[in-house]
PDB file of N, CA and C in Angstrom:
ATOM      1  N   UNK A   1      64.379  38.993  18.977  1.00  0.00           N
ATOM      2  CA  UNK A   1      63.184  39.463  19.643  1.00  0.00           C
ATOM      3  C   UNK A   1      61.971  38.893  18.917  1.00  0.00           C
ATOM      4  N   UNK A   2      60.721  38.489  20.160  1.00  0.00           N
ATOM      5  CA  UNK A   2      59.537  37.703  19.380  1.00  0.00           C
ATOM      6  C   UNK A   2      58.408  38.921  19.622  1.00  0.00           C
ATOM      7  N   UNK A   3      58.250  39.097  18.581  1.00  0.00           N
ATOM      8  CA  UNK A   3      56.635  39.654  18.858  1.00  0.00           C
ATOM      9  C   UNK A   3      55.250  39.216  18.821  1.00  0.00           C
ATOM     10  N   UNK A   4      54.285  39.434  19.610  1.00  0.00           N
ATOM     11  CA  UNK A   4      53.189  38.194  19.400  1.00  0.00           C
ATOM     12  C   UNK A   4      51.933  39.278  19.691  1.00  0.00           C
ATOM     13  N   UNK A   5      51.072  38.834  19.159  1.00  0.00           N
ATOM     14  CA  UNK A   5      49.632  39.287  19.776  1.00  0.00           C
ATOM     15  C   UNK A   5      49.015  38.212  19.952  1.00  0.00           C
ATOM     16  N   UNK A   6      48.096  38.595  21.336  1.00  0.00           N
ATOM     17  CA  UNK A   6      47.329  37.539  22.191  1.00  0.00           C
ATOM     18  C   UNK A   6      45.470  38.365  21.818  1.00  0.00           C
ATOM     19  N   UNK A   7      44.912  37.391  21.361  1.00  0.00           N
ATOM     20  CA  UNK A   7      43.236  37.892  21.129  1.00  0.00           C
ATOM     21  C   UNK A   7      42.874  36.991  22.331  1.00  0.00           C
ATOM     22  N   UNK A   8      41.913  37.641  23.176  1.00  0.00           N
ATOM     23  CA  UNK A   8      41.276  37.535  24.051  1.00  0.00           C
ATOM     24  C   UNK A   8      39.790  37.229  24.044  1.00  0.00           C
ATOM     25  N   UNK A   9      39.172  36.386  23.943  1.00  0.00           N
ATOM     26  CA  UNK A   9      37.412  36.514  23.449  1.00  0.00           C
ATOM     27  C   UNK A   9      36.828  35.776  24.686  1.00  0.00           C
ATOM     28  N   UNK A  10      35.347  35.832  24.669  1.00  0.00           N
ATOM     29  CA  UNK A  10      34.190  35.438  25.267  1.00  0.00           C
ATOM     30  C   UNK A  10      33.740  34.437  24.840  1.00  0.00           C
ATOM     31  N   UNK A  11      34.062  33.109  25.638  1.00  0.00           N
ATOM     32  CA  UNK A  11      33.568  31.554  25.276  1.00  0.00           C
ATOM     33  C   UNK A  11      31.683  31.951  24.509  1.00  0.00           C
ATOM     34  N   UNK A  12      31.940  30.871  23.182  1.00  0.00           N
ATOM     35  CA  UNK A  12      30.552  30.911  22.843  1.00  0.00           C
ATOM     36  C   UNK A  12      29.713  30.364  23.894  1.00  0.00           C
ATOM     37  N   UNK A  13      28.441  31.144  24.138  1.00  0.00           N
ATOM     38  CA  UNK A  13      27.756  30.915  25.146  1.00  0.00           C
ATOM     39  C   UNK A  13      27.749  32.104  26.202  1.00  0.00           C
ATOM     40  N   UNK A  14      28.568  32.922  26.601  1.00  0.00           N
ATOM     41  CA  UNK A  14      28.785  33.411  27.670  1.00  0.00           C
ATOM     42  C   UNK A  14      28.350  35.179  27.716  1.00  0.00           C
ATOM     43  N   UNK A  15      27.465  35.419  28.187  1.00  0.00           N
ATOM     44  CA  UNK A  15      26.866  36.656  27.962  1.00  0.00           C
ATOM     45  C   UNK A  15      28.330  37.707  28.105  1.00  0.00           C
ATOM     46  N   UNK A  16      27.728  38.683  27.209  1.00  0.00           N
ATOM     47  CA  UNK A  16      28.341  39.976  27.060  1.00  0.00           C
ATOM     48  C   UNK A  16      27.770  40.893  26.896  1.00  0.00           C
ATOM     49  N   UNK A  17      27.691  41.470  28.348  1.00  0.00           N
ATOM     50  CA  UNK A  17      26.854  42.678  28.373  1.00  0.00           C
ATOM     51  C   UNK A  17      27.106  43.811  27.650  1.00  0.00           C
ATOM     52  N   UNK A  18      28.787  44.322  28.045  1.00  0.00           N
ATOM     53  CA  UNK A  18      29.349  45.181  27.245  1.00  0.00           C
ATOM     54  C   UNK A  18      29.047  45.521  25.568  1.00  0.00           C
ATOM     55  N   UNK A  19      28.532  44.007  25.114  1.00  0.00           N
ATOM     56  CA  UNK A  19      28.556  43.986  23.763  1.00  0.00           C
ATOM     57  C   UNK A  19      27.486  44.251  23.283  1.00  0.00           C
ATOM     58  N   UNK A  20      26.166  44.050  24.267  1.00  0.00           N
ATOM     59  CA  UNK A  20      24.786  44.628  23.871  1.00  0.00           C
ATOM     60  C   UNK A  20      24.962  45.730  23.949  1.00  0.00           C
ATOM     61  N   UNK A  21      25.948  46.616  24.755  1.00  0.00           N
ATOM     62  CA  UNK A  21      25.473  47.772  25.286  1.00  0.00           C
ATOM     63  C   UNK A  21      25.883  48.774  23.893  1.00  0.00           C
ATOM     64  N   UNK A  22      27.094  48.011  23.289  1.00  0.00           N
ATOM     65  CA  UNK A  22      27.888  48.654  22.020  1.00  0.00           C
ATOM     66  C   UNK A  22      26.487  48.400  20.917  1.00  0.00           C
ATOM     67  N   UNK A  23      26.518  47.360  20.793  1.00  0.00           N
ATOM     68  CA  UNK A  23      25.450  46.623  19.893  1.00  0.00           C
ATOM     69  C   UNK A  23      23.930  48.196  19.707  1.00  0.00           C
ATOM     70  N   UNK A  24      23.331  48.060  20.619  1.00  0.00           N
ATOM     71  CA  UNK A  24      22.721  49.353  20.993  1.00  0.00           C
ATOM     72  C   UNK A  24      22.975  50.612  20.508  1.00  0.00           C
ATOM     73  N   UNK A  25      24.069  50.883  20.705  1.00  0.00           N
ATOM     74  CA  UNK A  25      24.411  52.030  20.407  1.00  0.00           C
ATOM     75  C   UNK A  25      24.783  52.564  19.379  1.00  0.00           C
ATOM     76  N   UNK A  26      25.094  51.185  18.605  1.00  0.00           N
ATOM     77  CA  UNK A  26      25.432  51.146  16.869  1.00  0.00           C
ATOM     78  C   UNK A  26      23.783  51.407  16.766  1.00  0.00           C
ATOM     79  N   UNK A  27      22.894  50.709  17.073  1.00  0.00           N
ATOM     80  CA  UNK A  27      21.778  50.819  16.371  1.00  0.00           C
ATOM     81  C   UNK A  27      21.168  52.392  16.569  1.00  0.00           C
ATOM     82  N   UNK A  28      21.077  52.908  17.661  1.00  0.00           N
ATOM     83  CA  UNK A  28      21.020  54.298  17.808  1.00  0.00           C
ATOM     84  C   UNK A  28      21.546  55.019  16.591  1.00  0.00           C
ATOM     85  N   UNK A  29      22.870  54.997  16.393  1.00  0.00           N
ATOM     86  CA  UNK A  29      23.462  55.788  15.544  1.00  0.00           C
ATOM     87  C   UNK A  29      23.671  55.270  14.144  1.00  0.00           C
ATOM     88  N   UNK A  30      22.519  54.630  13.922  1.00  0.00           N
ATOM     89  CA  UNK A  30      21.471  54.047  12.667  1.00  0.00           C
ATOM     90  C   UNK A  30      22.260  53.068  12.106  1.00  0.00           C
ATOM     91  N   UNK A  31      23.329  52.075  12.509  1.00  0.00           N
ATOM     92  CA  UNK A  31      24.109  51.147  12.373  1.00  0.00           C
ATOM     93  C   UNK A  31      22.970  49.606  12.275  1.00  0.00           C
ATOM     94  N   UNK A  32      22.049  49.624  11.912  1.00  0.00           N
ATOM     95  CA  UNK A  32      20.909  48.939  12.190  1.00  0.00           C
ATOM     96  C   UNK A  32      21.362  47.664  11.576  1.00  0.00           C
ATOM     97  N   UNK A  33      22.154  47.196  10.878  1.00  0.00           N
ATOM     98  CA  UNK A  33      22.657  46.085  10.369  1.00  0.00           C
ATOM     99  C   UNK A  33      23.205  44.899  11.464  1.00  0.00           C
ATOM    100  N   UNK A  34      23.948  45.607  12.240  1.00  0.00           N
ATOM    101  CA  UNK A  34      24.818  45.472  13.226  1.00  0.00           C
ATOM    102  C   UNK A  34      24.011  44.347  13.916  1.00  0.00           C
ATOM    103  N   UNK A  35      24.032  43.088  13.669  1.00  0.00           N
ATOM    104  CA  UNK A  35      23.516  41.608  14.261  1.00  0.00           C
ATOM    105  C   UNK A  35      24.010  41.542  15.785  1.00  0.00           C
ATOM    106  N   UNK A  36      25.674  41.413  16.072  1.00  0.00           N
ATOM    107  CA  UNK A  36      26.049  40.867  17.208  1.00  0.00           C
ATOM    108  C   UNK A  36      27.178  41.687  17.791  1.00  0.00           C
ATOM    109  N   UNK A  37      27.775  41.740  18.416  1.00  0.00           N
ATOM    110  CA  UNK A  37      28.704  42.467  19.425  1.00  0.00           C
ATOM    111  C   UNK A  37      29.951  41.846  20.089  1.00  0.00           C
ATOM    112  N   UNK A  38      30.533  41.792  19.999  1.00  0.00           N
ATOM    113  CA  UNK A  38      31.408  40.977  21.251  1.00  0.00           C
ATOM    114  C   UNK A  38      32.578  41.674  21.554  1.00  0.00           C
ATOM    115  N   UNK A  39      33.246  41.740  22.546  1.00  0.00           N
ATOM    116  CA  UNK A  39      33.878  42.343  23.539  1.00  0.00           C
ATOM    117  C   UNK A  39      34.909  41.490  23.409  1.00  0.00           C
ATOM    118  N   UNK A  40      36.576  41.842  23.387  1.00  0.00           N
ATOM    119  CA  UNK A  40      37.747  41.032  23.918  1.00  0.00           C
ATOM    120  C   UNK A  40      38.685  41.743  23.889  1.00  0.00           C
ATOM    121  N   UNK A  41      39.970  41.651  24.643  1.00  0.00           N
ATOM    122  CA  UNK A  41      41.300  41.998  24.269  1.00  0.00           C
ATOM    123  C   UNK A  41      41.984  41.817  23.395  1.00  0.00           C
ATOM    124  N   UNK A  42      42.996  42.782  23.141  1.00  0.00           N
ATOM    125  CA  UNK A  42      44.533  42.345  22.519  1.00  0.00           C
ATOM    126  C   UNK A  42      45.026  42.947  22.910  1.00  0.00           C
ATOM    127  N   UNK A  43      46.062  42.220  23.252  1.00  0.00           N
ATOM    128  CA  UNK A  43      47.694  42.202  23.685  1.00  0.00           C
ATOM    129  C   UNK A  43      48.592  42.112  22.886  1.00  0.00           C
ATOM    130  N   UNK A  44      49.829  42.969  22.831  1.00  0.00           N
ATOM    131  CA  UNK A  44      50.883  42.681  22.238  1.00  0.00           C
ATOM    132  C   UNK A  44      51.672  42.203  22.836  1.00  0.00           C
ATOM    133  N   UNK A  45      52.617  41.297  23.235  1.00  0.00           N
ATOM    134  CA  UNK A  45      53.884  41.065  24.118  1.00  0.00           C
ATOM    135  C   UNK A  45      54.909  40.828  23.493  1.00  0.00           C
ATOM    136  N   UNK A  46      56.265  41.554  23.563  1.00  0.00           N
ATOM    137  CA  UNK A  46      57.445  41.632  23.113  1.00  0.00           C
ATOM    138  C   UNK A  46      58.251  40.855  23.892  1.00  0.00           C
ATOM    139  N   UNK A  47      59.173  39.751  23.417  1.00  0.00           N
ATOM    140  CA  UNK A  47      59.866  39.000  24.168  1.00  0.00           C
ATOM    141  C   UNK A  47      61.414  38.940  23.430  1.00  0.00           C
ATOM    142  N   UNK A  48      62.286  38.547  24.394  1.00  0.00           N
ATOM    143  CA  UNK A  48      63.487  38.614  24.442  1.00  0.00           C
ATOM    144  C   UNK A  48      64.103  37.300  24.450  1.00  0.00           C
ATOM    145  N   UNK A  49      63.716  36.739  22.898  1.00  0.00           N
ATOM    146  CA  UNK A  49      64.118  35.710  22.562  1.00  0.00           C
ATOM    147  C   UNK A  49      64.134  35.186  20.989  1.00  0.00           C
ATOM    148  N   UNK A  50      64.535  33.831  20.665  1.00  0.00           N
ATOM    149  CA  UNK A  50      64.542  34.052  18.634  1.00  0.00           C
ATOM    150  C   UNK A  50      64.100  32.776  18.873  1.00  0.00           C
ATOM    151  N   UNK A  51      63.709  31.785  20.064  1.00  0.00           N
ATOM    152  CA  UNK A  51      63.237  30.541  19.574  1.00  0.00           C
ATOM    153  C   UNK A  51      61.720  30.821  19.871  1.00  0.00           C
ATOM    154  N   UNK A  52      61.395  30.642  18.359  1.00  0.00           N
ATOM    155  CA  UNK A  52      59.760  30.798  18.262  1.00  0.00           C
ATOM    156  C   UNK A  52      58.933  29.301  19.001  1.00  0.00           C
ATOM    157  N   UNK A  53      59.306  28.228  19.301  1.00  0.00           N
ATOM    158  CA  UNK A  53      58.493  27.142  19.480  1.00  0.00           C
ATOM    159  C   UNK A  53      58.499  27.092  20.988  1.00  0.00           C
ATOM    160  N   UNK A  54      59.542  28.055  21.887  1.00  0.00           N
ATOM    161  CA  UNK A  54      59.642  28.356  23.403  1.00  0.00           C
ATOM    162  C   UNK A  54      59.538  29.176  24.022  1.00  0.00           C
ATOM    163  N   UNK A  55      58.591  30.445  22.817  1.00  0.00           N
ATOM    164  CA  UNK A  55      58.347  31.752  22.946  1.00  0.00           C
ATOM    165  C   UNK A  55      56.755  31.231  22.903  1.00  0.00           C
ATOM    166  N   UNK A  56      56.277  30.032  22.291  1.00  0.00           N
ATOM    167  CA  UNK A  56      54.769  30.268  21.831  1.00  0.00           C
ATOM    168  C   UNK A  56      54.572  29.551  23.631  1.00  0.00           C
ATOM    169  N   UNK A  57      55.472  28.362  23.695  1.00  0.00           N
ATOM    170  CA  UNK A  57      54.637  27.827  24.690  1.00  0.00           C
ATOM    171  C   UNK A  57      54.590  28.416  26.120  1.00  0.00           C
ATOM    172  N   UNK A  58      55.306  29.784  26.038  1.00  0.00           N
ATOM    173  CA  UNK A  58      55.749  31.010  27.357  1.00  0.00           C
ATOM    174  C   UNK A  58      54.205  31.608  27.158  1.00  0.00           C
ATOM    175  N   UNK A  59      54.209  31.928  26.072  1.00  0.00           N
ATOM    176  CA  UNK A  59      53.169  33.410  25.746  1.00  0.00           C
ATOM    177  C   UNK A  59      51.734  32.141  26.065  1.00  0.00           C
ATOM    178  N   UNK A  60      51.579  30.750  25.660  1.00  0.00           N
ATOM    179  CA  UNK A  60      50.594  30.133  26.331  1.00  0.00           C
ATOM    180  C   UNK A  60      50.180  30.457  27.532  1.00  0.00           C
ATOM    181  N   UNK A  61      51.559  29.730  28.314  1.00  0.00           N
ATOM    182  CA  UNK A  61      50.875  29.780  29.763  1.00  0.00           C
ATOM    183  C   UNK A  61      50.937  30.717  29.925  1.00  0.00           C
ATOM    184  N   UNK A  62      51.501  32.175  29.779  1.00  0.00           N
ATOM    185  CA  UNK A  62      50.787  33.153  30.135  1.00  0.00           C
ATOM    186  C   UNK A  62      49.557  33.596  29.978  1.00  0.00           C
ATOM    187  N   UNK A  63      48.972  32.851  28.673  1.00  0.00           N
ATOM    188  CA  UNK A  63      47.800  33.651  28.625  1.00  0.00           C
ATOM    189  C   UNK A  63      46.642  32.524  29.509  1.00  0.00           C
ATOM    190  N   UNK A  64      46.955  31.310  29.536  1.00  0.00           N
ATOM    191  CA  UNK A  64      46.493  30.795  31.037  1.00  0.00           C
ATOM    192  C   UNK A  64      45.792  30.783  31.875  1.00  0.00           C
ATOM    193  N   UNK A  65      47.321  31.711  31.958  1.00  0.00           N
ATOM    194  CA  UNK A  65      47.282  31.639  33.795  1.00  0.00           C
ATOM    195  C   UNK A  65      47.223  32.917  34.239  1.00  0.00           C
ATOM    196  N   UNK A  66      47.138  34.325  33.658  1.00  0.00           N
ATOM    197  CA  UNK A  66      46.999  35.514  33.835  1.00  0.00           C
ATOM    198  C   UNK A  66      46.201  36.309  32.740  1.00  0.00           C
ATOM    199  N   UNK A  67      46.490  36.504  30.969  1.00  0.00           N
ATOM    200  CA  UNK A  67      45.792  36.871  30.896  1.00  0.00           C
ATOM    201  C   UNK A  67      44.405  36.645  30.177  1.00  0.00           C
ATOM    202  N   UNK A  68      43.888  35.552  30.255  1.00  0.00           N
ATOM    203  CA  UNK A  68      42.773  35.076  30.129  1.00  0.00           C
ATOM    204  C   UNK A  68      41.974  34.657  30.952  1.00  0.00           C
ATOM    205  N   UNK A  69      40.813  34.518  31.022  1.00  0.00           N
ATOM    206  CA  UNK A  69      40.366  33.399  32.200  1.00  0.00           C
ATOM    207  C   UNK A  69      39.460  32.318  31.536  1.00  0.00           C
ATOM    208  N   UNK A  70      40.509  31.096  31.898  1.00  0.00           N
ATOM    209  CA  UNK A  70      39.864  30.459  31.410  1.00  0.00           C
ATOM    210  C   UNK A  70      38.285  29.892  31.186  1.00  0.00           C
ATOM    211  N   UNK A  71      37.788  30.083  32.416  1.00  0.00           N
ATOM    212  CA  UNK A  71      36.304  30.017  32.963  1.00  0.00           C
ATOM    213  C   UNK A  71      35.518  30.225  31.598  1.00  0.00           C
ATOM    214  N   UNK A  72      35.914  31.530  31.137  1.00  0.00           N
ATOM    215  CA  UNK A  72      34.833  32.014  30.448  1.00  0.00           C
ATOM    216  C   UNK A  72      35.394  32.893  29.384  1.00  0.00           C
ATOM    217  N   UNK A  73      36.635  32.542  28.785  1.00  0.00           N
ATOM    218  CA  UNK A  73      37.162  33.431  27.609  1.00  0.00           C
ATOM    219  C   UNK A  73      38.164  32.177  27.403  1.00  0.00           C
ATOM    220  N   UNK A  74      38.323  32.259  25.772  1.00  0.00           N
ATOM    221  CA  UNK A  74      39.792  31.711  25.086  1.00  0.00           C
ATOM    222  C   UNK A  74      40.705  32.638  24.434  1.00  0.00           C
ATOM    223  N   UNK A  75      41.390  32.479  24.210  1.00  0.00           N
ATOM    224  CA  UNK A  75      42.565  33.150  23.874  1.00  0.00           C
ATOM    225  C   UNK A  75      42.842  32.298  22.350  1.00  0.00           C
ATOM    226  N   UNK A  76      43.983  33.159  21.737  1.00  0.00           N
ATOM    227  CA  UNK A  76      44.816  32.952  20.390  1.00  0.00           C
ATOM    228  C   UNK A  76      46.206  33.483  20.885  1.00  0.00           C
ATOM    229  N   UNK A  77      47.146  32.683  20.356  1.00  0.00           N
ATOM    230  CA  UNK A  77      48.557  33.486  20.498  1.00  0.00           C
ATOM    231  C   UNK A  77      49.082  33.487  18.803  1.00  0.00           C
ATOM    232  N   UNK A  78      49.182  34.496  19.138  1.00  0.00           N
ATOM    233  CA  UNK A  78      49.996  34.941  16.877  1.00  0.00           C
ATOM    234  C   UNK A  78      51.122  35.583  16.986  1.00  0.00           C
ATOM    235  N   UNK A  79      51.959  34.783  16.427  1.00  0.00           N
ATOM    236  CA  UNK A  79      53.329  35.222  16.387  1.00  0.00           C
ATOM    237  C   UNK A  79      53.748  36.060  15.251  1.00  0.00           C
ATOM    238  N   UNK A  80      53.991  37.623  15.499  1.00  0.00           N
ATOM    239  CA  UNK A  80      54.088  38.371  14.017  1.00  0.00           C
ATOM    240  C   UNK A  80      55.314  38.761  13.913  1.00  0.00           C
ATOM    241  N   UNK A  81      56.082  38.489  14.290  1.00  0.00           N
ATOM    242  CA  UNK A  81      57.346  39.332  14.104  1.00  0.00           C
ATOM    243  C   UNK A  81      58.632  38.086  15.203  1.00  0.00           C
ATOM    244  N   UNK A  82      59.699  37.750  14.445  1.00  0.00           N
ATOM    245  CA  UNK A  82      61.107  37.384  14.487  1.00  0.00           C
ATOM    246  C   UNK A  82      61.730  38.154  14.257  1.00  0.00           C
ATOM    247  N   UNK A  83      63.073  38.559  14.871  1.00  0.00           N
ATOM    248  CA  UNK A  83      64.260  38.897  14.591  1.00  0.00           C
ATOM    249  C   UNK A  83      64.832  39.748  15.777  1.00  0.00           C
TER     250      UNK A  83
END
């Protein structure tokens, strides 16, 4: 079994509203340091397999072609766990 986490982020450049809105709200609650914000996923996906070099290039195109978009976010795939 492969275990992986997928980070999900916001292409540099690409507004994030969500992240002002956090950003803000740190500063409210006197977090005033707090420069920048950004917003993304993680995913864990558990797979049912032991070859790590045909597990990375699965968990790729998945993240692709479903859960990323490419348009306007990149992705990471990290493989933490064999066996």
């Amino acid at each position: 079994m492969i275990k992986a986490n997928i980070y999900v982020t916001l292409k540099e450049g690409v507004l994030d509203p969500q992240g002002d809105a956090v950003k803000k709200s740190l500063h409210v609650l006197g977090n005033r340091d707090v420069e920048e914000v950004r917003i993304g996923k993680f995913i864990e996906v558990w797979l049912q397999s032991s070859d790590e070099e045909k597990a990375r290039q699965e968990l790729e195109e998945m993240s692709d072609k479903l859960l990323a978009n490419p348009v306007i976010e990149d992705f990471r795939v990290e493989i933490v766990e064999v066996g």
